[in-house]
Protein backbone atom coordinates (compact mmCIF):
# COMPACT_ATOMS: atom_id res chain seq x y z
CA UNK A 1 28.16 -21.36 -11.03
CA UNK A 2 26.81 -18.18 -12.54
CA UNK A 3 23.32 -17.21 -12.06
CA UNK A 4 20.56 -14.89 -13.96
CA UNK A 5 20.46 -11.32 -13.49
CA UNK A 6 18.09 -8.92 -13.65
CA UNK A 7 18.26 -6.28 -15.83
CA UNK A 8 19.75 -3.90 -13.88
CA UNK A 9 22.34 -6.00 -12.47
CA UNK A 10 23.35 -7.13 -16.16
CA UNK A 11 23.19 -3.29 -17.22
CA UNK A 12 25.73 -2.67 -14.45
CA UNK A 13 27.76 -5.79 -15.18
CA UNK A 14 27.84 -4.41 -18.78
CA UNK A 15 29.37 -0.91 -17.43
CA UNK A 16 31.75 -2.32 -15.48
CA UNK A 17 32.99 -4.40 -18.24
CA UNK A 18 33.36 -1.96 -20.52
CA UNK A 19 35.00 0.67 -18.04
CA UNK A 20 37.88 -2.25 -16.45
CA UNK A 21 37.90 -4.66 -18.53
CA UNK A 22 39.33 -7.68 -16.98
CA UNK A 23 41.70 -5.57 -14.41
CA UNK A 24 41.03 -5.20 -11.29
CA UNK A 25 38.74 -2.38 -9.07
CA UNK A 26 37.67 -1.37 -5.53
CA UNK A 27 34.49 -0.34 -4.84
CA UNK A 28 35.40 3.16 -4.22
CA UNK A 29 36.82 3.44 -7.74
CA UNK A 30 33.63 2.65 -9.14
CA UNK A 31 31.58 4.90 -7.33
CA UNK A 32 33.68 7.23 -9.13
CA UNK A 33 32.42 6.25 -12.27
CA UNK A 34 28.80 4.86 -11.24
CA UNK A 35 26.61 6.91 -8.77
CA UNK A 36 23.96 4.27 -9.00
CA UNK A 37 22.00 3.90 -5.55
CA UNK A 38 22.58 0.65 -4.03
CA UNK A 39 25.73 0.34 -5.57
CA UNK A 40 27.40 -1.74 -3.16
CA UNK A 41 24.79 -4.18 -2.87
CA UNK A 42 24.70 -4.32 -6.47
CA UNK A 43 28.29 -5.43 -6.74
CA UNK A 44 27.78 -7.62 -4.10
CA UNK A 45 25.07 -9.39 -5.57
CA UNK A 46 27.13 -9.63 -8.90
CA UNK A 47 29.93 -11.51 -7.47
CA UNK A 48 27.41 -13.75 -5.70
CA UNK A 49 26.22 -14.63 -8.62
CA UNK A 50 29.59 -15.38 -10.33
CA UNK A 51 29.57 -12.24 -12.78
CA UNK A 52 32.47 -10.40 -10.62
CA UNK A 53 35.56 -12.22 -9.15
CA UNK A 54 36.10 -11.02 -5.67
CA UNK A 55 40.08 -10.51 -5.02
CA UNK A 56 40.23 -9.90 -1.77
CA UNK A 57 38.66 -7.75 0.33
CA UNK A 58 36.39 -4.41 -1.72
CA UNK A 59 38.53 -5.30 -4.97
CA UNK A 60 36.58 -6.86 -7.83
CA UNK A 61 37.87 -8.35 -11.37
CA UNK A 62 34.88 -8.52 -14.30
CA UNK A 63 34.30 -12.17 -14.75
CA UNK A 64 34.95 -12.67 -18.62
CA UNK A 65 31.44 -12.66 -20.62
CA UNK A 66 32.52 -16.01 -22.48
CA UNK A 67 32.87 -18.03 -18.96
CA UNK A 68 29.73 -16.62 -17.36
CA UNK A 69 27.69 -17.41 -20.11
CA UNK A 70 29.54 -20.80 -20.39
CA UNK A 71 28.85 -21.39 -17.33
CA UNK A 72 25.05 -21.47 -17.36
CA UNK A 73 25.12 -24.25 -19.47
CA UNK A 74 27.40 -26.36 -16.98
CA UNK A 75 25.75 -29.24 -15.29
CA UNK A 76 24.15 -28.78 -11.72
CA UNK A 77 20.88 -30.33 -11.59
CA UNK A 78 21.31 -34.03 -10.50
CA UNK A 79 23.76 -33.03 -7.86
CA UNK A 80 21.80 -30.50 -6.51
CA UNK A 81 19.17 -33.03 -6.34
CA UNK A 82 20.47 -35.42 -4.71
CA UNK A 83 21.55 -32.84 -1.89
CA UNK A 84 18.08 -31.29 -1.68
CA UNK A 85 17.13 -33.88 1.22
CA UNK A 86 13.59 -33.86 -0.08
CA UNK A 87 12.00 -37.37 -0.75
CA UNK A 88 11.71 -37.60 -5.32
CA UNK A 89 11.68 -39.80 -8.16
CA UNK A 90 12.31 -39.80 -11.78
CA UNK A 91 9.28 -39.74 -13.24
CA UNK A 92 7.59 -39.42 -16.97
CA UNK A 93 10.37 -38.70 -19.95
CA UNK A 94 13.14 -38.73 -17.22
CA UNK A 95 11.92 -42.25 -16.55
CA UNK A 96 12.19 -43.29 -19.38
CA UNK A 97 15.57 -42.05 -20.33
CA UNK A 98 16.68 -44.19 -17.01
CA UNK A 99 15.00 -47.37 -17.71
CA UNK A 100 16.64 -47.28 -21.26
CA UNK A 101 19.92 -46.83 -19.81
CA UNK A 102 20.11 -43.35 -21.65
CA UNK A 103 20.15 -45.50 -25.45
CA UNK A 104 16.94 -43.03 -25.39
CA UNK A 105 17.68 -39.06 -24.25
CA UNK A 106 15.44 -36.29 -24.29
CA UNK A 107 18.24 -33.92 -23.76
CA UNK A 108 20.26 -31.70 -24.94
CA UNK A 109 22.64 -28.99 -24.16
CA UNK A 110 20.85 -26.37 -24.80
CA UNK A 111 17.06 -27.92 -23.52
CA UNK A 112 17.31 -30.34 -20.55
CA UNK A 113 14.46 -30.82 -18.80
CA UNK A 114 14.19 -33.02 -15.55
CA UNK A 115 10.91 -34.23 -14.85
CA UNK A 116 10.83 -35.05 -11.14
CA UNK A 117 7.42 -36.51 -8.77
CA UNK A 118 7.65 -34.92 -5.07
CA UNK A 119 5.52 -35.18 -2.33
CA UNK A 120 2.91 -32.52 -2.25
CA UNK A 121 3.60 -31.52 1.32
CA UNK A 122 7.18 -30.78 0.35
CA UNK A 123 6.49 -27.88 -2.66
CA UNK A 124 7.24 -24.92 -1.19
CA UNK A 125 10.53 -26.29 0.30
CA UNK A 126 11.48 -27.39 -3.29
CA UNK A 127 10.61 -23.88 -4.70
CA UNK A 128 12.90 -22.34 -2.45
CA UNK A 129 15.86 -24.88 -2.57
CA UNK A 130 15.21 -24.46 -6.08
CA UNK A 131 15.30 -21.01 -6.16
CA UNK A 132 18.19 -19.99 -3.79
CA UNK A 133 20.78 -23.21 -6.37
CA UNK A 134 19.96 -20.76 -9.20
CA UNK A 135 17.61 -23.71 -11.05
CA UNK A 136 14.59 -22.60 -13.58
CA UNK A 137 11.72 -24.88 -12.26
CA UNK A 138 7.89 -25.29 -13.75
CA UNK A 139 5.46 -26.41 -12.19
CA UNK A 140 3.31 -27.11 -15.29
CA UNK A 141 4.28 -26.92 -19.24
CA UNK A 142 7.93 -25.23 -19.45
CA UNK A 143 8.20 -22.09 -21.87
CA UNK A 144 10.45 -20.15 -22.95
CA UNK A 145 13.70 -21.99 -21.15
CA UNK A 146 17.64 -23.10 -22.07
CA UNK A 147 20.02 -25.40 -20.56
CA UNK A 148 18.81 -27.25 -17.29
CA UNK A 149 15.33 -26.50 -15.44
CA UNK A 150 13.63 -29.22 -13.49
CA UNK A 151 9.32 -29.54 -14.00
CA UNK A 152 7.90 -30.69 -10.54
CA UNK A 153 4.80 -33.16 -10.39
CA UNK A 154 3.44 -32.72 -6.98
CA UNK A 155 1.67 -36.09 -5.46
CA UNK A 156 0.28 -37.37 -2.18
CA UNK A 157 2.29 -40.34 -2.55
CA UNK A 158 5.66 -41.81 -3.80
CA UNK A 159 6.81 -45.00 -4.57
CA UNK A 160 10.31 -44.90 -5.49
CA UNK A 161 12.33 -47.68 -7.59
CA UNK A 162 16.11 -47.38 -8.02
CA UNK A 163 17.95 -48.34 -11.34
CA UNK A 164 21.59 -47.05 -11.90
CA UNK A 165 21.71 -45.93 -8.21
CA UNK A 166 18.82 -43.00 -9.46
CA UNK A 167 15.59 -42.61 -8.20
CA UNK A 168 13.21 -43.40 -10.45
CA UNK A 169 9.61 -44.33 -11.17
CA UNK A 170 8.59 -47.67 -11.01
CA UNK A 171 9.07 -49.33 -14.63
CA UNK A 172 5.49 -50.56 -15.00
CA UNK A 173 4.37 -46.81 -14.50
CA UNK A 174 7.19 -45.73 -17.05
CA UNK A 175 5.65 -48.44 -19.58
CA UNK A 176 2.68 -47.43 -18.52
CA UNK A 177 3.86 -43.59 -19.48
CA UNK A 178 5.09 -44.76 -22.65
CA UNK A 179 2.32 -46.64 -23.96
CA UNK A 180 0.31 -43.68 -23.45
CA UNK A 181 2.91 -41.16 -25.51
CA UNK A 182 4.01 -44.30 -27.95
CA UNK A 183 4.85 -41.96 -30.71
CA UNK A 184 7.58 -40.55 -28.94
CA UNK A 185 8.73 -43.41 -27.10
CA UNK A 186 8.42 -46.54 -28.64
CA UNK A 187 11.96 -46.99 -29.30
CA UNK A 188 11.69 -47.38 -25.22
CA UNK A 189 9.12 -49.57 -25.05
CA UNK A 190 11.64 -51.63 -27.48
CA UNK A 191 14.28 -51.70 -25.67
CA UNK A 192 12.37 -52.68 -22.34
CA UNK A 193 10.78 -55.60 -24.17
CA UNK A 194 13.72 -56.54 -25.01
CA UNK A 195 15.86 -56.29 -21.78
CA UNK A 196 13.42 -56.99 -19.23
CA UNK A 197 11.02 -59.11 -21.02
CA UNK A 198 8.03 -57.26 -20.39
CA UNK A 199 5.34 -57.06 -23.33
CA UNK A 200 5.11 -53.90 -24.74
CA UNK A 201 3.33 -52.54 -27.98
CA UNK A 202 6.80 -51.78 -29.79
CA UNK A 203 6.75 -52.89 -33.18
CA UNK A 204 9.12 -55.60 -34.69
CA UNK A 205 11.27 -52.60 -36.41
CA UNK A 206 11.55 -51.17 -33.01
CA UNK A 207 12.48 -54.40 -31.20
CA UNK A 208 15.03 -55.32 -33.76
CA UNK A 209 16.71 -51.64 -33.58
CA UNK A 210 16.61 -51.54 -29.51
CA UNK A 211 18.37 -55.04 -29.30
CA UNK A 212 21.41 -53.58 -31.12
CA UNK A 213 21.59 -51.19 -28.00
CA UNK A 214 21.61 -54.26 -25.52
């Protein structure tokens, strides 16, 4: 899965590109071209983070532009989730996209947030899992982000529900959530009226389009 890099890196990346192409090098061939310090490390740390294909042992191949940038789009953040060993829940717009059986999706492929509660205690292990799977994470209002990131909502306590084998918010606190953003989600609050009978404040044009859904 290929991963950010910094500027330098990417410059790098860019030179090596442009020098092989998509044949093959050995590290000593481009210090021949490149008399960057750190240069080593540098490559290293680009075929870490999928940009160079290692060959075998000090011989690199560019990875093609097209596949690493493809590749930050791929999926990895429910996986990685569910891997972290941490204690979470679905909560807020994620909850809702659960409880409505996905008829209702935030999401796209170039924004897709995951909203996620976590126990307090447990933050800075979930910045640094985070950090170290390559995943953008907030930990208020996202800005200026593509493809996957995941928005933590630190609490004292959990209570976690399952629906669709996910972890997820409890669906009174997802109505709850709803009711409060209605403008946004009332096409949710329809299709939980309608599915699990609980009253919501979805109007009839809502409740007749969720039931097609059903």
């Amino acid at each position: 899965m290929t991963q950010a890099l910094t500027k330098l890196e990417f410059s790098l990346y860019s030179l090596l590109h442009l020098k092989f192409g998509n044949k093959e090098f050995s590290l000593d061939s481009a210090r021949w071209y490149f008399s960057k310090p750190m240069l080593k490390k540098l490559i290293f740390k680009l075929a870490q983070a999928g940009w160079l294909k290692s060959k075998s042992r000090g011989i690199y191949a560019c990875e093609e532009p097209e596949n690493a940038v493809r590749s930050f789009f791929e999926p990895k953040v429910e996986s990685a989730l569910k891997e972290s060993g941490f204690g979470y829940c679905f909560t807020g717009a994620s909850a809702a996209e659960i409880w409505s059986d996905q008829t209702y999706t935030q999401r796209s492929w170039e924004y897709t947030p995951f909203f996620i509660k976590v126990f307090k205690k447990d933050m800075k292990k979930w910045r640094a899992f985070l950090k170290a799977c390559g995943i953008s994470f907030f930990e208020k209002e996202p800005a200026n982000v593509v493809g996957e990131f995941v928005v933590l909502k630190p609490a004292e306590s959990i209570v976690i529900d399952e629906h669709n084998g996910l972890p997820v918010e409890s669906l009174p606190q997802t109505i709850k959530f709803c009711e409060i953003h209605r403008d946004t989600f009332e096409y949710v609050l329809a299709y939980i009226q309608n599915k699990y009978k609980k009253k919501t404040s979805a109007s009839e044009e809502f409740l007749l389009k969720a039931r097609e859904a059903i």
